[in-house]
N, C-alpha and C. Protein backbone atom coordinates (compact mmCIF):
# COMPACT_ATOMS: atom_id res chain seq x y z
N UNK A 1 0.82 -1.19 0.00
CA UNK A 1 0.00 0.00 0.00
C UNK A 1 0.86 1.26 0.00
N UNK A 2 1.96 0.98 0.39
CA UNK A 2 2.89 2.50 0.74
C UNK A 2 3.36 2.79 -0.71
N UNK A 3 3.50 1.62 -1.53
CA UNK A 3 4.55 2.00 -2.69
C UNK A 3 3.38 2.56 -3.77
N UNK A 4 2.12 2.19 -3.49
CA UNK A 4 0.92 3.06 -4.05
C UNK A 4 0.79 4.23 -3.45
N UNK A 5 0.98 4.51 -2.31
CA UNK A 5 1.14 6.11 -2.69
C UNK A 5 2.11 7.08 -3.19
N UNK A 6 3.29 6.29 -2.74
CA UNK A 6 4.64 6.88 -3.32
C UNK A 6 4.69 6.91 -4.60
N UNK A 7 3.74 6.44 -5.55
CA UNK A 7 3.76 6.49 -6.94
C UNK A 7 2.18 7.27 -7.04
N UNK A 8 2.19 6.95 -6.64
CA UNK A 8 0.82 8.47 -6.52
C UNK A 8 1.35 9.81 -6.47
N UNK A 9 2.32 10.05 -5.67
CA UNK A 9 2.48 11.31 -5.05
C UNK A 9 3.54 11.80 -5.75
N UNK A 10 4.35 10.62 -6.88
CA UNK A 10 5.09 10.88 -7.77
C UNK A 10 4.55 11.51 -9.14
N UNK A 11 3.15 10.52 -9.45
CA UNK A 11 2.34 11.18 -10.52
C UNK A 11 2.24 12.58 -10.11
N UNK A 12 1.57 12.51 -9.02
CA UNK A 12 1.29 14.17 -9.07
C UNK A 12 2.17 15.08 -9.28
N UNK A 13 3.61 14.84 -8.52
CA UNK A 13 4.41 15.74 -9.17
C UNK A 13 4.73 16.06 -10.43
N UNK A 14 4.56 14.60 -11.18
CA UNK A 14 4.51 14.82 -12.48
C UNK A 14 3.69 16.16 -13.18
N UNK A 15 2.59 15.44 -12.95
CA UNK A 15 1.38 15.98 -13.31
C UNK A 15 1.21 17.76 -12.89
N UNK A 16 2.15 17.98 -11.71
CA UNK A 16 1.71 19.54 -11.09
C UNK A 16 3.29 20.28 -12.42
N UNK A 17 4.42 19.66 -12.39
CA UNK A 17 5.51 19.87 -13.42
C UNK A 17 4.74 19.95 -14.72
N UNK A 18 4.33 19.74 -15.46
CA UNK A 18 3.51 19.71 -16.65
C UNK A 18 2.42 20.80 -16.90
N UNK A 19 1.49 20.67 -15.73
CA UNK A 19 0.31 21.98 -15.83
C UNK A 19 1.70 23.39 -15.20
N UNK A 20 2.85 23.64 -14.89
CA UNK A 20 3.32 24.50 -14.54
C UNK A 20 4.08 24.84 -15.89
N UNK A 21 4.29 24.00 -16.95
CA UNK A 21 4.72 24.03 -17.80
C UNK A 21 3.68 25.39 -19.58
N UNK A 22 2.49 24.68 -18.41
CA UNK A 22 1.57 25.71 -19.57
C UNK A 22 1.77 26.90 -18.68
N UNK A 23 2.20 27.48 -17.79
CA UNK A 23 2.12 28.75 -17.28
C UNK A 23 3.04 29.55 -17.97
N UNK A 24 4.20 29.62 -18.83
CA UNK A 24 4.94 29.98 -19.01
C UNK A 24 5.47 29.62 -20.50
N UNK A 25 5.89 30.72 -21.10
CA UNK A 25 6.47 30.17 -22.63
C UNK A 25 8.15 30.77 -22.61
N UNK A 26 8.34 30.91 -21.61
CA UNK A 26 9.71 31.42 -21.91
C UNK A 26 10.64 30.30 -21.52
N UNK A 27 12.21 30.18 -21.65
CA UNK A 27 13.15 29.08 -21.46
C UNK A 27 13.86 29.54 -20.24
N UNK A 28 13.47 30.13 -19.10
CA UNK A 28 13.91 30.55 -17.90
C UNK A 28 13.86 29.50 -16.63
N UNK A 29 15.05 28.72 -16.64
CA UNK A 29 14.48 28.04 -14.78
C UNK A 29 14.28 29.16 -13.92
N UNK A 30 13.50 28.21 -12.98
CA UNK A 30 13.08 28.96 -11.80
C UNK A 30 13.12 27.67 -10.85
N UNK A 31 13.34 28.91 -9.77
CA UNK A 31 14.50 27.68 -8.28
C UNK A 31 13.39 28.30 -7.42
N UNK A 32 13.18 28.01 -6.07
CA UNK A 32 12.38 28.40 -4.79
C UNK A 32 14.09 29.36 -4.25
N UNK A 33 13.61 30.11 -3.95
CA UNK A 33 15.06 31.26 -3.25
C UNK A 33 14.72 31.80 -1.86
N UNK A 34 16.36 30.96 -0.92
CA UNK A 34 16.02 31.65 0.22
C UNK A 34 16.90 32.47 0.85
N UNK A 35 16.92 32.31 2.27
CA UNK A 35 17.94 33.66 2.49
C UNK A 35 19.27 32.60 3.50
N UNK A 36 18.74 31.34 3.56
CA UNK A 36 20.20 30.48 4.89
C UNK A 36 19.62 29.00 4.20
N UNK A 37 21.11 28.95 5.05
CA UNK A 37 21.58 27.27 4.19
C UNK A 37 20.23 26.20 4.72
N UNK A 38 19.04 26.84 5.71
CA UNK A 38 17.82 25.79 5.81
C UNK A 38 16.96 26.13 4.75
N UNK A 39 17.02 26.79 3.77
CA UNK A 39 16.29 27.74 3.01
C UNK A 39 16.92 27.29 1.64
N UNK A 40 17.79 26.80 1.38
CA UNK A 40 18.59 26.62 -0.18
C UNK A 40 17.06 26.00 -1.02
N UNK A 41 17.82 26.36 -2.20
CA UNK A 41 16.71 25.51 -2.94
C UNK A 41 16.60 24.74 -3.21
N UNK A 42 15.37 23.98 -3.36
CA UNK A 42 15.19 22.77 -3.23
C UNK A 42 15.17 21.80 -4.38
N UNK A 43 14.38 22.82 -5.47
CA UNK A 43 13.74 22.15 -6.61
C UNK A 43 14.02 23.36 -7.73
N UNK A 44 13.97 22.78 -8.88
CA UNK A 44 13.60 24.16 -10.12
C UNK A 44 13.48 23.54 -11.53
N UNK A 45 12.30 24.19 -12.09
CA UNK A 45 11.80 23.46 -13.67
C UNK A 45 12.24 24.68 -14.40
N UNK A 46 12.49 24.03 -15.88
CA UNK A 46 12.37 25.30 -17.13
C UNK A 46 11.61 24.75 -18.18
N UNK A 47 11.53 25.20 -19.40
CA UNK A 47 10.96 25.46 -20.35
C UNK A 47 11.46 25.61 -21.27
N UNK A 48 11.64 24.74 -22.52
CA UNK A 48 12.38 25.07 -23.49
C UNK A 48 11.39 25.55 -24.40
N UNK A 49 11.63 26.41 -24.82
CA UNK A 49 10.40 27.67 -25.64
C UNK A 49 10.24 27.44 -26.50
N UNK A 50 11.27 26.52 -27.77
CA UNK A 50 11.51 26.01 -29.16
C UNK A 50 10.61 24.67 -28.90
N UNK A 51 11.18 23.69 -28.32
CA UNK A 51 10.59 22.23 -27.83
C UNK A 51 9.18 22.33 -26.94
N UNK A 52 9.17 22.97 -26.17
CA UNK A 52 8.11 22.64 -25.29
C UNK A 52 8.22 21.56 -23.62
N UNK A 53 9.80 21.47 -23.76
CA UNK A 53 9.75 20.73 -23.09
C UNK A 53 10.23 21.00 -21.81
N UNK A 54 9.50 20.69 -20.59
CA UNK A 54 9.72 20.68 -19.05
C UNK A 54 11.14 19.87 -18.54
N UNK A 55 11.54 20.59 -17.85
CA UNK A 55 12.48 20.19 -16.61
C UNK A 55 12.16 20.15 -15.62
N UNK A 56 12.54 19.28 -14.64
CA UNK A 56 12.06 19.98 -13.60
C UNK A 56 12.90 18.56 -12.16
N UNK A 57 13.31 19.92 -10.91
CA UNK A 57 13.86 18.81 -10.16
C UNK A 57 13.73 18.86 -8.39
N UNK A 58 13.33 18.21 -8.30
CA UNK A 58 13.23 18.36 -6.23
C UNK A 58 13.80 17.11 -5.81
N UNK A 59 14.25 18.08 -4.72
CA UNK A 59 15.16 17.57 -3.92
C UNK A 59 14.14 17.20 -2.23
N UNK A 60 14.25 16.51 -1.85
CA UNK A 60 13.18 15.56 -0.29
C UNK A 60 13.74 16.05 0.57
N UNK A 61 13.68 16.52 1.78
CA UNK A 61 14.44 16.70 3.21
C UNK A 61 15.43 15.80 3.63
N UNK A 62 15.34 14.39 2.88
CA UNK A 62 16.05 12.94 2.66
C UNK A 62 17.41 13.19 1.89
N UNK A 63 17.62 13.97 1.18
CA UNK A 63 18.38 14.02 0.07
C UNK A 63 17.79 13.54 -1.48
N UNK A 64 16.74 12.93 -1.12
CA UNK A 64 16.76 12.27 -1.96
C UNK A 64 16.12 13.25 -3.25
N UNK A 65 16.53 13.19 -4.87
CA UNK A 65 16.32 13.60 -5.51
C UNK A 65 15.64 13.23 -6.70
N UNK A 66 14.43 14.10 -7.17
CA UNK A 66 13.71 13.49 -7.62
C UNK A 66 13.56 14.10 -9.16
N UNK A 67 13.78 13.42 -10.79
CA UNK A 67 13.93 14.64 -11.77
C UNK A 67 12.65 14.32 -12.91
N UNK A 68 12.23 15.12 -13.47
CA UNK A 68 11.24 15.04 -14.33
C UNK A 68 12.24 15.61 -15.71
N UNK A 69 11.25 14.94 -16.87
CA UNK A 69 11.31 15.89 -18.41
C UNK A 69 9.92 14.82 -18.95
N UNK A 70 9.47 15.95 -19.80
CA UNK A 70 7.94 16.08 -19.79
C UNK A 70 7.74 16.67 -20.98
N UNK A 71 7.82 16.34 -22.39
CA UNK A 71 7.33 17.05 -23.83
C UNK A 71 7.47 15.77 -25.03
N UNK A 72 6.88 15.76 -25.60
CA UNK A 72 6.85 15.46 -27.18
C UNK A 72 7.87 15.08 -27.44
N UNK A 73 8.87 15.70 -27.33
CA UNK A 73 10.53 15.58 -28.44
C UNK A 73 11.01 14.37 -27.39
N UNK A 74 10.66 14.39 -25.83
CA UNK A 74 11.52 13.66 -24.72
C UNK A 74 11.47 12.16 -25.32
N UNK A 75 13.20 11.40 -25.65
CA UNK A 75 13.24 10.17 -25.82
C UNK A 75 12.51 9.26 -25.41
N UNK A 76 11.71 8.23 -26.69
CA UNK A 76 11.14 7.24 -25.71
C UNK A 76 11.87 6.33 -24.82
N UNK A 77 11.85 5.95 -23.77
CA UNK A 77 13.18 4.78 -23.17
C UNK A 77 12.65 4.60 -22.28
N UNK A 78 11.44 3.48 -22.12
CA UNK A 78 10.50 2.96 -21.45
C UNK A 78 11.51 1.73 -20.73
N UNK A 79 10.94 0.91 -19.47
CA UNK A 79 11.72 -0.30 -19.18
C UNK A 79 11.72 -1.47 -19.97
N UNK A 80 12.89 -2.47 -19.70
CA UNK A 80 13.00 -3.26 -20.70
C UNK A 80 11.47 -4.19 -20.73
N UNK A 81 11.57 -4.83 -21.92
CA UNK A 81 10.56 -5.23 -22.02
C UNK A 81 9.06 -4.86 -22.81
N UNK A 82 9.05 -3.25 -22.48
CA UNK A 82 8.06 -2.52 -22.98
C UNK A 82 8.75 -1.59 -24.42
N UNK A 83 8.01 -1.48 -25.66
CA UNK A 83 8.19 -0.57 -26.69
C UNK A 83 7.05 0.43 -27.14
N UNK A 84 7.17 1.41 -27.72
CA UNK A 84 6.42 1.88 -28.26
C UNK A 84 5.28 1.23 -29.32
N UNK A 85 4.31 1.47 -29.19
CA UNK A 85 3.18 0.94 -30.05
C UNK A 85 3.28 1.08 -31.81
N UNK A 86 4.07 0.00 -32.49
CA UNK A 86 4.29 -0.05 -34.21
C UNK A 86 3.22 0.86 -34.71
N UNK A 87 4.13 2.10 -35.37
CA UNK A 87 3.42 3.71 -36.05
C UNK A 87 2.47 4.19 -34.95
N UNK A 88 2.80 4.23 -33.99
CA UNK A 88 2.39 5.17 -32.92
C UNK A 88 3.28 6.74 -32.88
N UNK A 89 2.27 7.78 -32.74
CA UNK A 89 2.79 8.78 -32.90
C UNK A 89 2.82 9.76 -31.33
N UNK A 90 4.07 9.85 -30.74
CA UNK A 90 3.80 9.90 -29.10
C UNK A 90 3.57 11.28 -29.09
N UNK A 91 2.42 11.87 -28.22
CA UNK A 91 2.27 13.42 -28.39
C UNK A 91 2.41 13.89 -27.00
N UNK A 92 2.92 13.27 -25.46
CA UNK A 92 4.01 13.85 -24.58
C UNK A 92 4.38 12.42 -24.26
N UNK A 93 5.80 12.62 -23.81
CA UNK A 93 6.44 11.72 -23.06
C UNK A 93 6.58 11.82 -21.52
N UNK A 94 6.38 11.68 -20.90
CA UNK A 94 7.20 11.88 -18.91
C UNK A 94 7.78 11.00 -18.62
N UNK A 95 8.78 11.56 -18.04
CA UNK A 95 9.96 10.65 -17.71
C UNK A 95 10.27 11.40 -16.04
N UNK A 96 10.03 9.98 -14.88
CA UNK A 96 10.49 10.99 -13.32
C UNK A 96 11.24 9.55 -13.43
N UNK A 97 12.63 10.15 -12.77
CA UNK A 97 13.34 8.94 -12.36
C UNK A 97 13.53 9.55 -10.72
N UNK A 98 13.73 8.58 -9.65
CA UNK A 98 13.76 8.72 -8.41
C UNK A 98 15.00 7.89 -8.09
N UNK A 99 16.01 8.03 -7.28
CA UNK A 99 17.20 7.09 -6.77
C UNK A 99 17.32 5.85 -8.40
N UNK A 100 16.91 4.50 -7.99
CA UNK A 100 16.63 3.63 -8.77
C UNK A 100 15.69 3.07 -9.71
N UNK A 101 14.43 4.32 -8.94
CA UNK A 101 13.49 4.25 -9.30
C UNK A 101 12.55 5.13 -11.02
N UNK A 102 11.74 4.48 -11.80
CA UNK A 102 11.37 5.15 -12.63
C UNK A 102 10.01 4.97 -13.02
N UNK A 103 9.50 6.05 -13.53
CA UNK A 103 7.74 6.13 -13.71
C UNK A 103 7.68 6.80 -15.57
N UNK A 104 7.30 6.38 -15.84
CA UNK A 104 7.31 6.78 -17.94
C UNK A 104 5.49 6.70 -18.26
N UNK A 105 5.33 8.01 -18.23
CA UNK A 105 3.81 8.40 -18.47
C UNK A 105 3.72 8.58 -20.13
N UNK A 106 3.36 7.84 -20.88
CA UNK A 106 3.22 8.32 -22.35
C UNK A 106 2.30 8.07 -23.00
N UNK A 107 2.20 9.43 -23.75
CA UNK A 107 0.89 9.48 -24.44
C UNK A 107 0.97 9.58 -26.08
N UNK A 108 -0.13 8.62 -26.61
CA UNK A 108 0.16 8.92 -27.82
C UNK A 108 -1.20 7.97 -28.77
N UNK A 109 -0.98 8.99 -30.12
CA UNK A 109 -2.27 8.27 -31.12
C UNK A 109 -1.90 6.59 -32.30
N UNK A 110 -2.67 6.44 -32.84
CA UNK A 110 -2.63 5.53 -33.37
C UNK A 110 -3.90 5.06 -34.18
N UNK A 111 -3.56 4.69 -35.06
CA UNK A 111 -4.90 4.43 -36.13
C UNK A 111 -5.44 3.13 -35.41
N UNK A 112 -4.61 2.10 -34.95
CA UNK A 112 -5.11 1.07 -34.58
C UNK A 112 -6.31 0.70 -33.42
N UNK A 113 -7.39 -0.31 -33.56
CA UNK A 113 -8.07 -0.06 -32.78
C UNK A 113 -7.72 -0.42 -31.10
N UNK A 114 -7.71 0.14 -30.07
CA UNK A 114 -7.87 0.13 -28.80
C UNK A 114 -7.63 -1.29 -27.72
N UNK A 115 -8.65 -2.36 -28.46
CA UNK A 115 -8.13 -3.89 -28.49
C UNK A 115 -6.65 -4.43 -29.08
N UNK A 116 -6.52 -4.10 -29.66
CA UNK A 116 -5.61 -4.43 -30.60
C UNK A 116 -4.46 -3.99 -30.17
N UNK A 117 -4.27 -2.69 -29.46
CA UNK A 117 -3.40 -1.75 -28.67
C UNK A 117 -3.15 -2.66 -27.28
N UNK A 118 -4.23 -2.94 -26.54
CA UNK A 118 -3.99 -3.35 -25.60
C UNK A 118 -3.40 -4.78 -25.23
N UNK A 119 -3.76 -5.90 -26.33
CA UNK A 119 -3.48 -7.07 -26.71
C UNK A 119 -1.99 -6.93 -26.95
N UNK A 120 -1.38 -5.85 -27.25
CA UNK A 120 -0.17 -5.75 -27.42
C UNK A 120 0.76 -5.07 -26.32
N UNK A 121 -0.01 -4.48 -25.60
CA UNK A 121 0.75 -4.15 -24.10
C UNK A 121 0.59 -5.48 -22.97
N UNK A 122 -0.98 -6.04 -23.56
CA UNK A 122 -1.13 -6.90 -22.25
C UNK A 122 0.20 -8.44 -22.36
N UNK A 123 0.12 -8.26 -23.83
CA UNK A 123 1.64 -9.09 -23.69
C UNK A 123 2.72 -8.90 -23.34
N UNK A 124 3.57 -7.82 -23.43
CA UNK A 124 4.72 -6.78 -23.35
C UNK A 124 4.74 -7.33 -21.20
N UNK A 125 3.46 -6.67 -20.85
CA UNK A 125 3.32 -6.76 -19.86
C UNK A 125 3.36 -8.36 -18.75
N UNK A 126 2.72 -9.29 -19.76
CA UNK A 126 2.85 -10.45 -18.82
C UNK A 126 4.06 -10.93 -19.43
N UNK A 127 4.74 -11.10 -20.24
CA UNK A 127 6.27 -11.42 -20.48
C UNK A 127 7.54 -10.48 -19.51
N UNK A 128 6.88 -9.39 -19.04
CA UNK A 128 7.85 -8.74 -18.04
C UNK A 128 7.56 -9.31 -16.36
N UNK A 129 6.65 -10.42 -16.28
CA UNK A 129 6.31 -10.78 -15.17
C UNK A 129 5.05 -10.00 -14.54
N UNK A 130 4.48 -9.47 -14.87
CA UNK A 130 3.38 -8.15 -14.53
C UNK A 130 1.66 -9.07 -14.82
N UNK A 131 1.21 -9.28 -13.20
CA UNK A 131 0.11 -9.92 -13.32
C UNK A 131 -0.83 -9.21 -13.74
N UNK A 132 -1.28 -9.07 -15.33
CA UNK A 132 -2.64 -8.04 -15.62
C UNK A 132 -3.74 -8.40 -14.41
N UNK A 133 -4.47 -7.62 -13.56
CA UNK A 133 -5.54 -7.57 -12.58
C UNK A 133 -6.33 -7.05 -12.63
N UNK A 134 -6.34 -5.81 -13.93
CA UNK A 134 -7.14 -4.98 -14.34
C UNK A 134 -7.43 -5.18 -15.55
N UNK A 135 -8.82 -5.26 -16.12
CA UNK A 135 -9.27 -5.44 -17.80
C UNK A 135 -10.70 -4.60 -17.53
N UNK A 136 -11.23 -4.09 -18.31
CA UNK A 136 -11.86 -3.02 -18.30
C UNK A 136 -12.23 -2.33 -19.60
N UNK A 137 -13.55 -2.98 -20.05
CA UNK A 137 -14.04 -2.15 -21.46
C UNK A 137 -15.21 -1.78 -21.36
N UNK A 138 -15.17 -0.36 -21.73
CA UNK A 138 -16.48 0.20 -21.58
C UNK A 138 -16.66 1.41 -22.86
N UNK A 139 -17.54 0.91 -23.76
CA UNK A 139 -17.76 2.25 -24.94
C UNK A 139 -16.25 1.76 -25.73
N UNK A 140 -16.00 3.30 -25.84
CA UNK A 140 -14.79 3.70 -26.57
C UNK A 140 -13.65 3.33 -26.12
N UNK A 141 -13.31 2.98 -24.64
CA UNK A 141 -12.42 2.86 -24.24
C UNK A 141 -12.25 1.97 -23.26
N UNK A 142 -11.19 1.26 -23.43
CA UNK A 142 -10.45 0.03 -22.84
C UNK A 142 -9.53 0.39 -22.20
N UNK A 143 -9.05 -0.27 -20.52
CA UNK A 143 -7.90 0.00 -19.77
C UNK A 143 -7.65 -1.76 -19.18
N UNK A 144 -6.36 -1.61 -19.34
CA UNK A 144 -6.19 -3.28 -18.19
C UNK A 144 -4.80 -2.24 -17.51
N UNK A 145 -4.31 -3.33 -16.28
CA UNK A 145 -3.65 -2.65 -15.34
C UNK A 145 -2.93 -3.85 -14.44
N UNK A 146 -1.97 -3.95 -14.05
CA UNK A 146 -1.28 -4.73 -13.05
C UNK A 146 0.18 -3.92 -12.14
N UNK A 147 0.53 -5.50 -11.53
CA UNK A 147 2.04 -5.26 -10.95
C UNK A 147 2.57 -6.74 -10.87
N UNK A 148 3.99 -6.56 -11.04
CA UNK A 148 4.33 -8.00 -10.84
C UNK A 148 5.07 -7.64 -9.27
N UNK A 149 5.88 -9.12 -8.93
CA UNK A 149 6.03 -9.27 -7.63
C UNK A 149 7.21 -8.52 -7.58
N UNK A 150 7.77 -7.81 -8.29
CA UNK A 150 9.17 -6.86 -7.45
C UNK A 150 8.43 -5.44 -7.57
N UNK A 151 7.09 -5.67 -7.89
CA UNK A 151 7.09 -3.99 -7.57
C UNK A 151 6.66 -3.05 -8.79
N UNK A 152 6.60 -3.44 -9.85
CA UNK A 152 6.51 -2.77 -11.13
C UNK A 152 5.12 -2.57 -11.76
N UNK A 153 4.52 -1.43 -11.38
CA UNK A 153 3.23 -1.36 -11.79
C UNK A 153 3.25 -0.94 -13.37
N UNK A 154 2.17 -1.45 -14.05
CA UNK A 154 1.82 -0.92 -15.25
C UNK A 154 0.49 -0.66 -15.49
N UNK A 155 -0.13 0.24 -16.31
CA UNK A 155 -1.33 0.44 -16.87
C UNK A 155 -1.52 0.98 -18.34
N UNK A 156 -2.11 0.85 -19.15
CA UNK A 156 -2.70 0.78 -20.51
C UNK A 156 -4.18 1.52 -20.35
N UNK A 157 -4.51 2.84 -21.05
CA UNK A 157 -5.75 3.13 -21.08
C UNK A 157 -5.67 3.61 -22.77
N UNK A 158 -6.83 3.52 -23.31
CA UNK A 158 -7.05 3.99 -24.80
C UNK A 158 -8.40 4.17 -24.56
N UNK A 159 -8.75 5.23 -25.75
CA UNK A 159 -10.26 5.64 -26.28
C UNK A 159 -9.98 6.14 -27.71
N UNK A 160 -10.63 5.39 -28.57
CA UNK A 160 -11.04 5.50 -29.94
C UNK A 160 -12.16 7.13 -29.99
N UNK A 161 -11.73 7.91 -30.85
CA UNK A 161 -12.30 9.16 -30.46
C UNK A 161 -12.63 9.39 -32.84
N UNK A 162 -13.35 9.32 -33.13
CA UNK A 162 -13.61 9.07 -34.80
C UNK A 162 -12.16 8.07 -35.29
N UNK A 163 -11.64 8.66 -35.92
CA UNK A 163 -10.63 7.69 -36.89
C UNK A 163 -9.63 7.41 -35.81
N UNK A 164 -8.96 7.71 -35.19
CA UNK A 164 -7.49 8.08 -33.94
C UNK A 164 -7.97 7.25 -32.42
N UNK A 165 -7.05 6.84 -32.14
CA UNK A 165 -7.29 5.78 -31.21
C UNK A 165 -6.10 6.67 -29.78
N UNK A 166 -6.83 7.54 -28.80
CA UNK A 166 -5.38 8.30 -27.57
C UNK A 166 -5.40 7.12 -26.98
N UNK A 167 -4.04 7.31 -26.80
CA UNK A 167 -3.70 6.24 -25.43
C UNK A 167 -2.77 6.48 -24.68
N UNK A 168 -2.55 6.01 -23.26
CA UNK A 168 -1.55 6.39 -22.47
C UNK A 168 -1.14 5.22 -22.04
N UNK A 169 0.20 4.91 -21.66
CA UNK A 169 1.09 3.71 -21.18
C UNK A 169 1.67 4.62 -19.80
N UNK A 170 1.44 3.59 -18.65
CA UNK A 170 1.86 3.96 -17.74
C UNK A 170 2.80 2.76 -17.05
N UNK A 171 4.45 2.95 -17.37
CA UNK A 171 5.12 1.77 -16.26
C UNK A 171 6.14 2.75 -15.42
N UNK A 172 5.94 2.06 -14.27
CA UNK A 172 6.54 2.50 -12.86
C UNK A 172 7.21 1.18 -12.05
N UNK A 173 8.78 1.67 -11.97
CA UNK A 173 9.60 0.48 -10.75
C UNK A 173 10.16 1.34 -9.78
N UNK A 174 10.16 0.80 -8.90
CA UNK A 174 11.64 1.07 -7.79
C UNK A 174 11.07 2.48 -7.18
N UNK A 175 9.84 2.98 -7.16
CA UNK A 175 9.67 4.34 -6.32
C UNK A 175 10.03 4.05 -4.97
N UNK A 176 10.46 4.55 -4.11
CA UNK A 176 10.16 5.25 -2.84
C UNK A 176 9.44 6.26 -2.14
């Protein structure tokens, strides 16, 4: 239960790095600024103004350090095992790596239908050891979802929307 929230609370950072990303079009980091060494900064994202793409990095009271990149152009380099979906066109990537740990939020279209998408993660997924526990079709859109036994959650959601099929791949190991 703990390593579900710690990957919860990782999404969100994700997720709060990204909507902070539409606030701004310029290529300027920005740090939290204080005035004594209890005060240093902690964290700081930028913006690449050409790309679109987020930085962004915090640091825990732990030491521990935590880094995001978050756009379109960001390399796919999912864990082994998992690839990008054949002529899938990815329209953001997230990438938070933590100590050992990593979470790869990606989104992207595809002509193919939704079944067909998922039949191809739900394999990817049980060949990486990852017990699918989640299957789930409703309408337009299909999600299945698991974890295998060291820890490695994954999830698959798609919705067929006229011709274009969005979908998001979600795999996560090793959070704290």
């Amino acid at each position: 239960m703990h390593r579900l929230t710690d990957f919860t609370r990782l999404a969100a950072f994700a997720t709060a790095a990204v909507a902070l990303a539409g606030c701004s079009s310029e290529d300027s980091p920005v740090t939290q600024e204080g005035t004594g060494a209890e005060d240093a900064p902690r964290g700081s994202y930028a913006i690449d103004s050409e790309t679109g793409e987020t930085r962004a990095r915090h640091t825990d009271d732990d030491g521990t350090t935590t880094t995001l990149r978050s756009g379109e152009k960001v390399p796919v380099a999912l864990p082994a095992g998992f690839s990008l979906y054949p002529g899938a066109k990815v329209t953001n990537n997230t990438r938070v790596e933590q100590a050992d740990g990593l979470l790869v939020l990606l989104n992207f279209e595809s002509e193919a239908l939704p079944a067909a998408i998922a039949r191809f993660y739900r394999t990817q997924a049980e060949a990486a050891g990852i017990e699918v526990g989640t299957s789930l079709q409703s309408g337009p859109m299909t999600m299945i979802g698991g974890e295998s036994a060291d820890g490695t959650s994954f999830s698959f959601t798609a919705t067929r929307k006229d011709e274009v099929t969005q979908a998001q791949l979600s795999v996560g190991r090793g959070l704290e």
